[in-house]
PDB file of N, CA and C in Angstrom:
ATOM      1  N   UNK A   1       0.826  -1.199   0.000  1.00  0.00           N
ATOM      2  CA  UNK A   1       0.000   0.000   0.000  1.00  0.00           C
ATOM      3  C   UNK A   1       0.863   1.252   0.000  1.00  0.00           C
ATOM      4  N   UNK A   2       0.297   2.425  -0.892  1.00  0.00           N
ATOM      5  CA  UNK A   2       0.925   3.210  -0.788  1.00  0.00           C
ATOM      6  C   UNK A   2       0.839   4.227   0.318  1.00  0.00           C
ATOM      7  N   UNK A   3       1.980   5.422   0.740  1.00  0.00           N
ATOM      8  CA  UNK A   3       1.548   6.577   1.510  1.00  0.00           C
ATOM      9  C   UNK A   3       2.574   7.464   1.236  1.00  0.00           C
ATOM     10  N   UNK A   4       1.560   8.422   1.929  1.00  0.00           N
ATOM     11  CA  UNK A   4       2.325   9.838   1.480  1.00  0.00           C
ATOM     12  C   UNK A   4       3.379  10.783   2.692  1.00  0.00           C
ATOM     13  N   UNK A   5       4.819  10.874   2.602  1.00  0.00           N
ATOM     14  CA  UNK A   5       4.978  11.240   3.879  1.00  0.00           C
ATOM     15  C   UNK A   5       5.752  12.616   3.508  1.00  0.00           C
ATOM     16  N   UNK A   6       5.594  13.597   4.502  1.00  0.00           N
ATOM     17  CA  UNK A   6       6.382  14.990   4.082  1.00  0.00           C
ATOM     18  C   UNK A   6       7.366  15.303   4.808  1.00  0.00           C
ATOM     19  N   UNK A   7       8.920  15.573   4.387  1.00  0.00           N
ATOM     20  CA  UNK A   7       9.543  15.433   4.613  1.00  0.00           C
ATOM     21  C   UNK A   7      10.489  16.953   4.752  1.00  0.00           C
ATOM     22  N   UNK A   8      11.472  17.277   6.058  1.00  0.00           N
ATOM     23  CA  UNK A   8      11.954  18.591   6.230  1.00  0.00           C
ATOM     24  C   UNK A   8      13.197  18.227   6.724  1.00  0.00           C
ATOM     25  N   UNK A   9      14.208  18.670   5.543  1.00  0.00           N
ATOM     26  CA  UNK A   9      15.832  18.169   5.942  1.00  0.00           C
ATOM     27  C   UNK A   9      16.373  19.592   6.210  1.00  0.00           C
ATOM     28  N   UNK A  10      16.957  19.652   7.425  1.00  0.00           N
ATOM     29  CA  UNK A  10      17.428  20.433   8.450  1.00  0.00           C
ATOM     30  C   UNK A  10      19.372  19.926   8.362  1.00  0.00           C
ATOM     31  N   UNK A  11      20.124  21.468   8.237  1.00  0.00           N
ATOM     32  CA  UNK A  11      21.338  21.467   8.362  1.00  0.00           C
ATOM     33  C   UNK A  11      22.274  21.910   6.765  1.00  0.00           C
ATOM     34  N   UNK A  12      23.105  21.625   6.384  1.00  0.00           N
ATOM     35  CA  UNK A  12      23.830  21.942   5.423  1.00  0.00           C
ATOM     36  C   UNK A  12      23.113  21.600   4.345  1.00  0.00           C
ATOM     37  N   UNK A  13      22.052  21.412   3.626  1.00  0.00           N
ATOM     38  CA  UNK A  13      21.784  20.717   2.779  1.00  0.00           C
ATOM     39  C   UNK A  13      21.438  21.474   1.464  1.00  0.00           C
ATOM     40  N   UNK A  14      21.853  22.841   1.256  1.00  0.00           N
ATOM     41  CA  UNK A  14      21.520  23.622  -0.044  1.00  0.00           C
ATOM     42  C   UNK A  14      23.614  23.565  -0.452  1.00  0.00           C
ATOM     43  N   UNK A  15      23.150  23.658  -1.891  1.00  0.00           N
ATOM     44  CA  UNK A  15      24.288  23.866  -2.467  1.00  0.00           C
ATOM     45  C   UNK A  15      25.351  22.732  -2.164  1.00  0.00           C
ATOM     46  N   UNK A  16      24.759  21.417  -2.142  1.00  0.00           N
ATOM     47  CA  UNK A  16      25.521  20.539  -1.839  1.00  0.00           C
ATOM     48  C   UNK A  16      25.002  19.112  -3.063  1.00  0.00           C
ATOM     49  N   UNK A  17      24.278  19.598  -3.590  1.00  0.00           N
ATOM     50  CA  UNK A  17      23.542  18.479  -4.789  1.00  0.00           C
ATOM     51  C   UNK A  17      22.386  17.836  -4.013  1.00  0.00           C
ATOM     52  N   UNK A  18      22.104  18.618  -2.892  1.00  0.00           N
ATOM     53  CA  UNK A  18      21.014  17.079  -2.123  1.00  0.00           C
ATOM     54  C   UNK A  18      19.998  17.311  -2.646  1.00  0.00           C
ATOM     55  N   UNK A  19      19.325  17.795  -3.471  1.00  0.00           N
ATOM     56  CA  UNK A  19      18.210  17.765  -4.836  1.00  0.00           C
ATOM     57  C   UNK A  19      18.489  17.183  -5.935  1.00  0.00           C
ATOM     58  N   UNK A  20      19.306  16.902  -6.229  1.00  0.00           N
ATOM     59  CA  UNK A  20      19.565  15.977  -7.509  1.00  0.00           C
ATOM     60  C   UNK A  20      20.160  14.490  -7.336  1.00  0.00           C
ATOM     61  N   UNK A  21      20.595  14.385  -5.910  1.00  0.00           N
ATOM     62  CA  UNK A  21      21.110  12.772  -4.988  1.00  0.00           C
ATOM     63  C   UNK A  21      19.531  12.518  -4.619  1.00  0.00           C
ATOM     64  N   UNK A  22      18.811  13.290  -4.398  1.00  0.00           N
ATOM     65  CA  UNK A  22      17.561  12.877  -3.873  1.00  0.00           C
ATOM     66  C   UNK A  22      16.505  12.514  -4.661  1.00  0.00           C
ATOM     67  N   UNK A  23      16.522  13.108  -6.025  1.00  0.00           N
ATOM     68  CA  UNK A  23      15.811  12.537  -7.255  1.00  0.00           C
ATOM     69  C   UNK A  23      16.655  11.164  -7.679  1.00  0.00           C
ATOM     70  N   UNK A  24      18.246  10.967  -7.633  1.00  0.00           N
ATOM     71  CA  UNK A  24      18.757   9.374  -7.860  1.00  0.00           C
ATOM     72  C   UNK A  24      18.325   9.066  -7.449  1.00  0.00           C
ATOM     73  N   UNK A  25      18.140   8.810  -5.780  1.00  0.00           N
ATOM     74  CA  UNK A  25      17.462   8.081  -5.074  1.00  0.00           C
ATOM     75  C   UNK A  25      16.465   7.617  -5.487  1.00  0.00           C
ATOM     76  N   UNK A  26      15.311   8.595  -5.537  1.00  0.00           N
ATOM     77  CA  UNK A  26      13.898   8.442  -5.531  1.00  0.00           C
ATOM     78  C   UNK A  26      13.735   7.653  -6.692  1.00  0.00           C
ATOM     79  N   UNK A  27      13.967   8.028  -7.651  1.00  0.00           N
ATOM     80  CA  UNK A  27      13.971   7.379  -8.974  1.00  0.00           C
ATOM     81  C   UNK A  27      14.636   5.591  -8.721  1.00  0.00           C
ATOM     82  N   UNK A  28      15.532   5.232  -8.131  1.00  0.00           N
ATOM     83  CA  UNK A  28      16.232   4.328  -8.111  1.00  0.00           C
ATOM     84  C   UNK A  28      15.014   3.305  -7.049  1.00  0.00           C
ATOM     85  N   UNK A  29      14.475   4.021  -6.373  1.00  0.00           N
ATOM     86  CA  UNK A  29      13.719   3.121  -5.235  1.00  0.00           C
ATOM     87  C   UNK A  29      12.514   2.850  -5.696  1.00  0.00           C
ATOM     88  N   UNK A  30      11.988   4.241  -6.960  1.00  0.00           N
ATOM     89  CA  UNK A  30      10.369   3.953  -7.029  1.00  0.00           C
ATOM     90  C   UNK A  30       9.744   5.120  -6.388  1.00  0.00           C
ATOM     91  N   UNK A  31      10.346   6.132  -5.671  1.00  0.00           N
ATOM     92  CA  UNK A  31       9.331   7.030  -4.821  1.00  0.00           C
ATOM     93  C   UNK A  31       8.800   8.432  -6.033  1.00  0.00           C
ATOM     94  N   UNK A  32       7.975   8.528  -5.728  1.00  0.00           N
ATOM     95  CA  UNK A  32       6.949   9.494  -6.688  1.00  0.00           C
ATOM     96  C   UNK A  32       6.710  11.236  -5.804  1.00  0.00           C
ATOM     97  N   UNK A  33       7.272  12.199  -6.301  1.00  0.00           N
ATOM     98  CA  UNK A  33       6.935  13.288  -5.744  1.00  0.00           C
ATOM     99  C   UNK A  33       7.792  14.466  -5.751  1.00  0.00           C
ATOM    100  N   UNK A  34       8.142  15.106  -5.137  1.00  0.00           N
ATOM    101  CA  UNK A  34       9.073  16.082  -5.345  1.00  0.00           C
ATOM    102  C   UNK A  34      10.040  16.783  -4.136  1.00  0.00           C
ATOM    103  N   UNK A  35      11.014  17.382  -4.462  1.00  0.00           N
ATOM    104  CA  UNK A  35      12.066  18.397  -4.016  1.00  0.00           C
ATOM    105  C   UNK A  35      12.211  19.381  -4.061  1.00  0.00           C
ATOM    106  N   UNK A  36      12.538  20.099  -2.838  1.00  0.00           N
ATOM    107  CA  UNK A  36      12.658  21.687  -3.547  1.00  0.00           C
ATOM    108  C   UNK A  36      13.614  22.767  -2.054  1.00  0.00           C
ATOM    109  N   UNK A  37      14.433  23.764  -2.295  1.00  0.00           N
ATOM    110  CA  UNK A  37      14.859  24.259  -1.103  1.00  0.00           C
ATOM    111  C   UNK A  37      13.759  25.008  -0.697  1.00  0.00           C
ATOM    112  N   UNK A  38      13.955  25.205   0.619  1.00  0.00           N
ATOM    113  CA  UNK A  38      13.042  26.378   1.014  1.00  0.00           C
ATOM    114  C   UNK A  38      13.865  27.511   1.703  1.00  0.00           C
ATOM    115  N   UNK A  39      12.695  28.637   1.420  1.00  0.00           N
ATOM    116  CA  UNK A  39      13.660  29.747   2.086  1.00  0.00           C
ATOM    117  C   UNK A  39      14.764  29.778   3.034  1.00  0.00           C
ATOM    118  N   UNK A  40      14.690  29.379   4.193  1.00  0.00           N
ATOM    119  CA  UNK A  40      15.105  29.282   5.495  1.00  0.00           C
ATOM    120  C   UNK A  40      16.847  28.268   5.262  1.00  0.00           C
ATOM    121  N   UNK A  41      16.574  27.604   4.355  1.00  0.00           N
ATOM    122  CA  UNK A  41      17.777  26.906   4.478  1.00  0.00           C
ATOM    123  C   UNK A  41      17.637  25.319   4.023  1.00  0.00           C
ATOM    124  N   UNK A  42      16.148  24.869   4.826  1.00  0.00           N
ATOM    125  CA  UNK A  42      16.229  23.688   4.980  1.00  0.00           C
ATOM    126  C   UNK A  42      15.717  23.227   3.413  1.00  0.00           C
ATOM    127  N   UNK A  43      15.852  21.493   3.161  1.00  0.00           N
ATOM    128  CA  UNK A  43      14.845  21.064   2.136  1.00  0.00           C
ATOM    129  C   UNK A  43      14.108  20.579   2.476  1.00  0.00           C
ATOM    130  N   UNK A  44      12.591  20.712   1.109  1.00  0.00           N
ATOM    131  CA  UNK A  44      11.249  19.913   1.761  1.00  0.00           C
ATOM    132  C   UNK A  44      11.358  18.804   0.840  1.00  0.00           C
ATOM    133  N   UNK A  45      10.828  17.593   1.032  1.00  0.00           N
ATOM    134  CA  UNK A  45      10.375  16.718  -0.118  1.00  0.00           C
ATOM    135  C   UNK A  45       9.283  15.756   0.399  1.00  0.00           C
ATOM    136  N   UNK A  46       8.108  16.021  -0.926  1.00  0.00           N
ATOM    137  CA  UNK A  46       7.081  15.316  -0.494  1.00  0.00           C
ATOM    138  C   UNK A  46       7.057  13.810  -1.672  1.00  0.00           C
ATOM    139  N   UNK A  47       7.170  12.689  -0.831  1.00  0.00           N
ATOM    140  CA  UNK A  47       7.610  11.254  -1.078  1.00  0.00           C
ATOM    141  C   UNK A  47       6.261  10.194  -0.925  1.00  0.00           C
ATOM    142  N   UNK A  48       5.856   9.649  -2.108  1.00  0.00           N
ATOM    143  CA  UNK A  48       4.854   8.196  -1.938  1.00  0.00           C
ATOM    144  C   UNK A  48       5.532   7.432  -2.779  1.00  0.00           C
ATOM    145  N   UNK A  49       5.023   6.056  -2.112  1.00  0.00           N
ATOM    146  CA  UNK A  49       5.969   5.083  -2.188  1.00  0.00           C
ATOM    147  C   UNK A  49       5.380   3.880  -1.270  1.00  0.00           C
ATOM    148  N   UNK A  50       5.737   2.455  -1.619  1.00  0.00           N
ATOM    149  CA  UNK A  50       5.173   1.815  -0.084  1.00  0.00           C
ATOM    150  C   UNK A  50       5.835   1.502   0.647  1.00  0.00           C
ATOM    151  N   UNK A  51       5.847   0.996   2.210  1.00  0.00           N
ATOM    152  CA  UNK A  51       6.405   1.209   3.385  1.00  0.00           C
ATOM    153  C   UNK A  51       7.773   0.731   2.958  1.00  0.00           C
ATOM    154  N   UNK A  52       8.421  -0.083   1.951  1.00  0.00           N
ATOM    155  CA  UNK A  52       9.722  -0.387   2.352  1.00  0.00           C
ATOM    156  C   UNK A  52      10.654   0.728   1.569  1.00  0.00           C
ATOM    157  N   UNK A  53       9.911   0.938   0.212  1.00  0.00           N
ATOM    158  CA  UNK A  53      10.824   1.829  -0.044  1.00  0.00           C
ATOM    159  C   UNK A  53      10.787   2.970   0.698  1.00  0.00           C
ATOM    160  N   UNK A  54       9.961   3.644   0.755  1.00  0.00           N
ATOM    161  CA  UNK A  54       9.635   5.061   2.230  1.00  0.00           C
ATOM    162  C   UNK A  54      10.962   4.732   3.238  1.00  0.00           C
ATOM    163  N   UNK A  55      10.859   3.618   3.826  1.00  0.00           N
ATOM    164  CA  UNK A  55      11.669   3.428   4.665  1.00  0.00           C
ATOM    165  C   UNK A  55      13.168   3.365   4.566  1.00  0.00           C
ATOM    166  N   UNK A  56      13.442   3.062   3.304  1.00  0.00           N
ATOM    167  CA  UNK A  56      14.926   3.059   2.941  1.00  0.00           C
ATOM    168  C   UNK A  56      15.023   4.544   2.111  1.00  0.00           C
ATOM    169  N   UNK A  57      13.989   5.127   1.665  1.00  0.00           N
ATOM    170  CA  UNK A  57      14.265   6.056   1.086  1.00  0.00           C
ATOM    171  C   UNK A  57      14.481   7.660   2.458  1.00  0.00           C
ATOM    172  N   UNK A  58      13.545   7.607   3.085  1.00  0.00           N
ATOM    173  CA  UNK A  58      14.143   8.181   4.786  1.00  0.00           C
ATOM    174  C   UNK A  58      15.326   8.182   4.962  1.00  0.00           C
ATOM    175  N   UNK A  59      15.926   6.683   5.220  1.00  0.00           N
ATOM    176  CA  UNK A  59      16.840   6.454   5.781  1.00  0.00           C
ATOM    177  C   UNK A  59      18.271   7.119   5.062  1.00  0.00           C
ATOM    178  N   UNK A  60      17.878   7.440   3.578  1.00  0.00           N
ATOM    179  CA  UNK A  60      18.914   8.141   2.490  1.00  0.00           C
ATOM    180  C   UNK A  60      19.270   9.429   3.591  1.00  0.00           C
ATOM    181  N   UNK A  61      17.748   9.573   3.199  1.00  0.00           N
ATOM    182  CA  UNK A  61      17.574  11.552   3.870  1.00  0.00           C
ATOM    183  C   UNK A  61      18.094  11.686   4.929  1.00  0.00           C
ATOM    184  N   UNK A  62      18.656  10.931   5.808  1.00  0.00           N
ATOM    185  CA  UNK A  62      19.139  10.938   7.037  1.00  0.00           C
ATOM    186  C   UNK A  62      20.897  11.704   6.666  1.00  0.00           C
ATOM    187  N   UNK A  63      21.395  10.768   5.251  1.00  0.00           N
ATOM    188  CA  UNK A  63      22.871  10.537   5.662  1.00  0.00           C
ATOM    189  C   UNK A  63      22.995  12.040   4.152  1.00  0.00           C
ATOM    190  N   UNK A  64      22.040  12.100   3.332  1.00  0.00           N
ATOM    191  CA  UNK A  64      22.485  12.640   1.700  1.00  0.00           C
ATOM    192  C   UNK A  64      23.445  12.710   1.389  1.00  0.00           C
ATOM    193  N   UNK A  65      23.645  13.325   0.758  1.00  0.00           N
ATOM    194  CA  UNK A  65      24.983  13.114  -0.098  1.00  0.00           C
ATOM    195  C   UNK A  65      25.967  13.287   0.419  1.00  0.00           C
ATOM    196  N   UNK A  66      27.399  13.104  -0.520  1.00  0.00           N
ATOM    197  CA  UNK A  66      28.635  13.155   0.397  1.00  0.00           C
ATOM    198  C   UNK A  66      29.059  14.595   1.272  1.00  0.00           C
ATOM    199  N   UNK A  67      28.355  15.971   0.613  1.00  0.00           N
ATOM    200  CA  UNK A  67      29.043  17.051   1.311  1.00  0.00           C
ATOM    201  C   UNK A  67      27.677  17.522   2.310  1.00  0.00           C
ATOM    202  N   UNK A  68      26.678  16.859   2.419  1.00  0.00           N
ATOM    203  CA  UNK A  68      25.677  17.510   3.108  1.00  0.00           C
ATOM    204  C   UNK A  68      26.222  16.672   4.636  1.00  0.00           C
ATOM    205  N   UNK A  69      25.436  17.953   5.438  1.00  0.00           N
ATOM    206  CA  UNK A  69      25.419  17.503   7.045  1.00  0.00           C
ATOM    207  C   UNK A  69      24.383  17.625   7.246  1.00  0.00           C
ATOM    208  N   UNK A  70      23.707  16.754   7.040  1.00  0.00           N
ATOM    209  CA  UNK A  70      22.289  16.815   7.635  1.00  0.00           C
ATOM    210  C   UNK A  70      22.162  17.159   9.469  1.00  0.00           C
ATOM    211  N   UNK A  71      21.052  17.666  10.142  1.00  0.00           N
ATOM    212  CA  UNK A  71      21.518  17.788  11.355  1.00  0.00           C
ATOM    213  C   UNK A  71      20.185  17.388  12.179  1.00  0.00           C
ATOM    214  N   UNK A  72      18.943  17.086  12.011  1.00  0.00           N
ATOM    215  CA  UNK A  72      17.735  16.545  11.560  1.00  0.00           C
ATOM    216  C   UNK A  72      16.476  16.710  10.507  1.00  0.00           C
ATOM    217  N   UNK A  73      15.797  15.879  10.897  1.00  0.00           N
ATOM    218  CA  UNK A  73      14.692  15.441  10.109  1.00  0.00           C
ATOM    219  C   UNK A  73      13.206  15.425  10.910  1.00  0.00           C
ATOM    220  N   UNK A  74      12.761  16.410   9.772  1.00  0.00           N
ATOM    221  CA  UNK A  74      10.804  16.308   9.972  1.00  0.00           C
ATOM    222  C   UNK A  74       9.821  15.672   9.350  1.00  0.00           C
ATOM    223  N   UNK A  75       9.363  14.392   9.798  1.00  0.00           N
ATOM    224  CA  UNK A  75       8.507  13.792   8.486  1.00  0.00           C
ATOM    225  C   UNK A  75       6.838  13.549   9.785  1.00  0.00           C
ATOM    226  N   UNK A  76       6.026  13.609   8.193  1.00  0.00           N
ATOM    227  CA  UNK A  76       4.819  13.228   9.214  1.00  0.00           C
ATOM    228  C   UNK A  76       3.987  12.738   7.969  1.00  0.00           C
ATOM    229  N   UNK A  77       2.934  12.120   8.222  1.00  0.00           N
ATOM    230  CA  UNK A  77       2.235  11.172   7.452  1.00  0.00           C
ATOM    231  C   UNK A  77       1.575  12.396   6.857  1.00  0.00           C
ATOM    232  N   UNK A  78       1.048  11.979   5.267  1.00  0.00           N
ATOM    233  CA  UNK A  78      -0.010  12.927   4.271  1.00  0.00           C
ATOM    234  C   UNK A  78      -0.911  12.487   4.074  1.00  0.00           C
ATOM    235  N   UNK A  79      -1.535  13.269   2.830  1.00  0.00           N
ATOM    236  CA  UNK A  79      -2.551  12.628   2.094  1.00  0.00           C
ATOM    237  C   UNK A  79      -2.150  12.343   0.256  1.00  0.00           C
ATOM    238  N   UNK A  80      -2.340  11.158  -0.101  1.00  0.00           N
ATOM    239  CA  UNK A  80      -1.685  10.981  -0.764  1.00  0.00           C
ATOM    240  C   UNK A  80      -2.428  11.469  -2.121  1.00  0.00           C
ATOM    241  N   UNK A  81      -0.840  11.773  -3.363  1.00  0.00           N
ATOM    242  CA  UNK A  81      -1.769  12.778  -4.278  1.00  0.00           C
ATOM    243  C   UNK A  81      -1.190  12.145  -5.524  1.00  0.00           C
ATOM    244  N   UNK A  82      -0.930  10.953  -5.496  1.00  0.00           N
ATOM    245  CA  UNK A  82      -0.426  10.135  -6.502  1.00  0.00           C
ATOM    246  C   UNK A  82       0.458  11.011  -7.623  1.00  0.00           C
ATOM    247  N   UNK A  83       1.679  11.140  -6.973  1.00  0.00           N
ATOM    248  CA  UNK A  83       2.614  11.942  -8.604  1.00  0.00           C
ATOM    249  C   UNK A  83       2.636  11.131  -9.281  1.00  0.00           C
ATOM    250  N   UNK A  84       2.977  11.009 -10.632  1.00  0.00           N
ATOM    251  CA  UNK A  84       3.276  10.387 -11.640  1.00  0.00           C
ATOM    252  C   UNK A  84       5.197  10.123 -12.140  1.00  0.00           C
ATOM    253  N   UNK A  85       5.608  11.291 -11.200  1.00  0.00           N
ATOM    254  CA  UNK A  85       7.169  10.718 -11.344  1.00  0.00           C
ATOM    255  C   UNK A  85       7.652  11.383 -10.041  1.00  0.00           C
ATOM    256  N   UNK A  86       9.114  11.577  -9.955  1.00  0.00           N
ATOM    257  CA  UNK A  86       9.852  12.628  -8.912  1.00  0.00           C
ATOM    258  C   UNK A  86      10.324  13.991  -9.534  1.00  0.00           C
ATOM    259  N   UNK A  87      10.242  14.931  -8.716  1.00  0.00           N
ATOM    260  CA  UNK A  87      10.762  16.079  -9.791  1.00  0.00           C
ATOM    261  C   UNK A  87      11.874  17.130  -8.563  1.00  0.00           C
ATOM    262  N   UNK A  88      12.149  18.215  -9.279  1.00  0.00           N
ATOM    263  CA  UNK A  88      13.045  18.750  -8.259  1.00  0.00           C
ATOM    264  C   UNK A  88      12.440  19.686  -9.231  1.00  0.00           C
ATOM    265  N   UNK A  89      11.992  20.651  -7.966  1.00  0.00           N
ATOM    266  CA  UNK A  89      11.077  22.066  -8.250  1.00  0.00           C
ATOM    267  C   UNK A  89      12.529  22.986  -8.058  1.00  0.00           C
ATOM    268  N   UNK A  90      12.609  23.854  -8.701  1.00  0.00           N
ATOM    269  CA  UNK A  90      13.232  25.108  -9.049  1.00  0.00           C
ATOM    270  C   UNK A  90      12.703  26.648  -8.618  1.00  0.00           C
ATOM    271  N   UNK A  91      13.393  26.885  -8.319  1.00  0.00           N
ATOM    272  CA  UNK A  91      13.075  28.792  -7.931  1.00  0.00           C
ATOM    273  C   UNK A  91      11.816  28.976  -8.655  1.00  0.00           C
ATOM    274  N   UNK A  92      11.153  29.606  -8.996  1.00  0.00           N
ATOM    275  CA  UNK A  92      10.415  30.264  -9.469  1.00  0.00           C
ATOM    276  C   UNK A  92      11.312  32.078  -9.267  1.00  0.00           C
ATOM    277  N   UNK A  93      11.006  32.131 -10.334  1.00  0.00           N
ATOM    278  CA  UNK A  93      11.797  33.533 -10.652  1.00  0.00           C
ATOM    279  C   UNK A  93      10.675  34.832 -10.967  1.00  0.00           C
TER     280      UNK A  93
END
């Protein structure tokens, strides 16, 4: 079964590729949804998928890529909105 979980990576994580390690990922596991920085610093990404990949795909978000320091993590259950792929949202200019 699928679910939808939303996700808030806290610590070094802009300007380090962890939007484009996080679409490998996602893509590599199966997870459907998107990426994007947010103001403040941190990244959001909203992830469906079923419980095992979710779970290994988390567990990415914990460590990301090689130059990020992640320092924690905010996830909480959604409502699910079935994406059709993963994407990595961009500025809007």
């Amino acid at each position: 079964m699928k679910r939808h979980i939303d996700i808030t990576v806290k610590g070094k994580v802009q300007g380090v590729s962890y939007r484009a390690s996080t679409k490998a990922v996602a893509d590599q596991l199966g997870v459907k949804g998107f990426v994007k920085n947010e103001p403040g610093g941190d990244v959001f990404i909203a992830a469906e998928a079923d419980n095992i990949s979710l779970e290994m795909f988390l567990e990415w978000c914990h460590e990301g890529p090689e130059n990020a320091e992640v320092t924690s993590i905010e996830n909480h259950e959604g409502e699910l909105k079935n994406y059709r792929n993963f994407e990595i949202v961009r500025k809007s200019i």
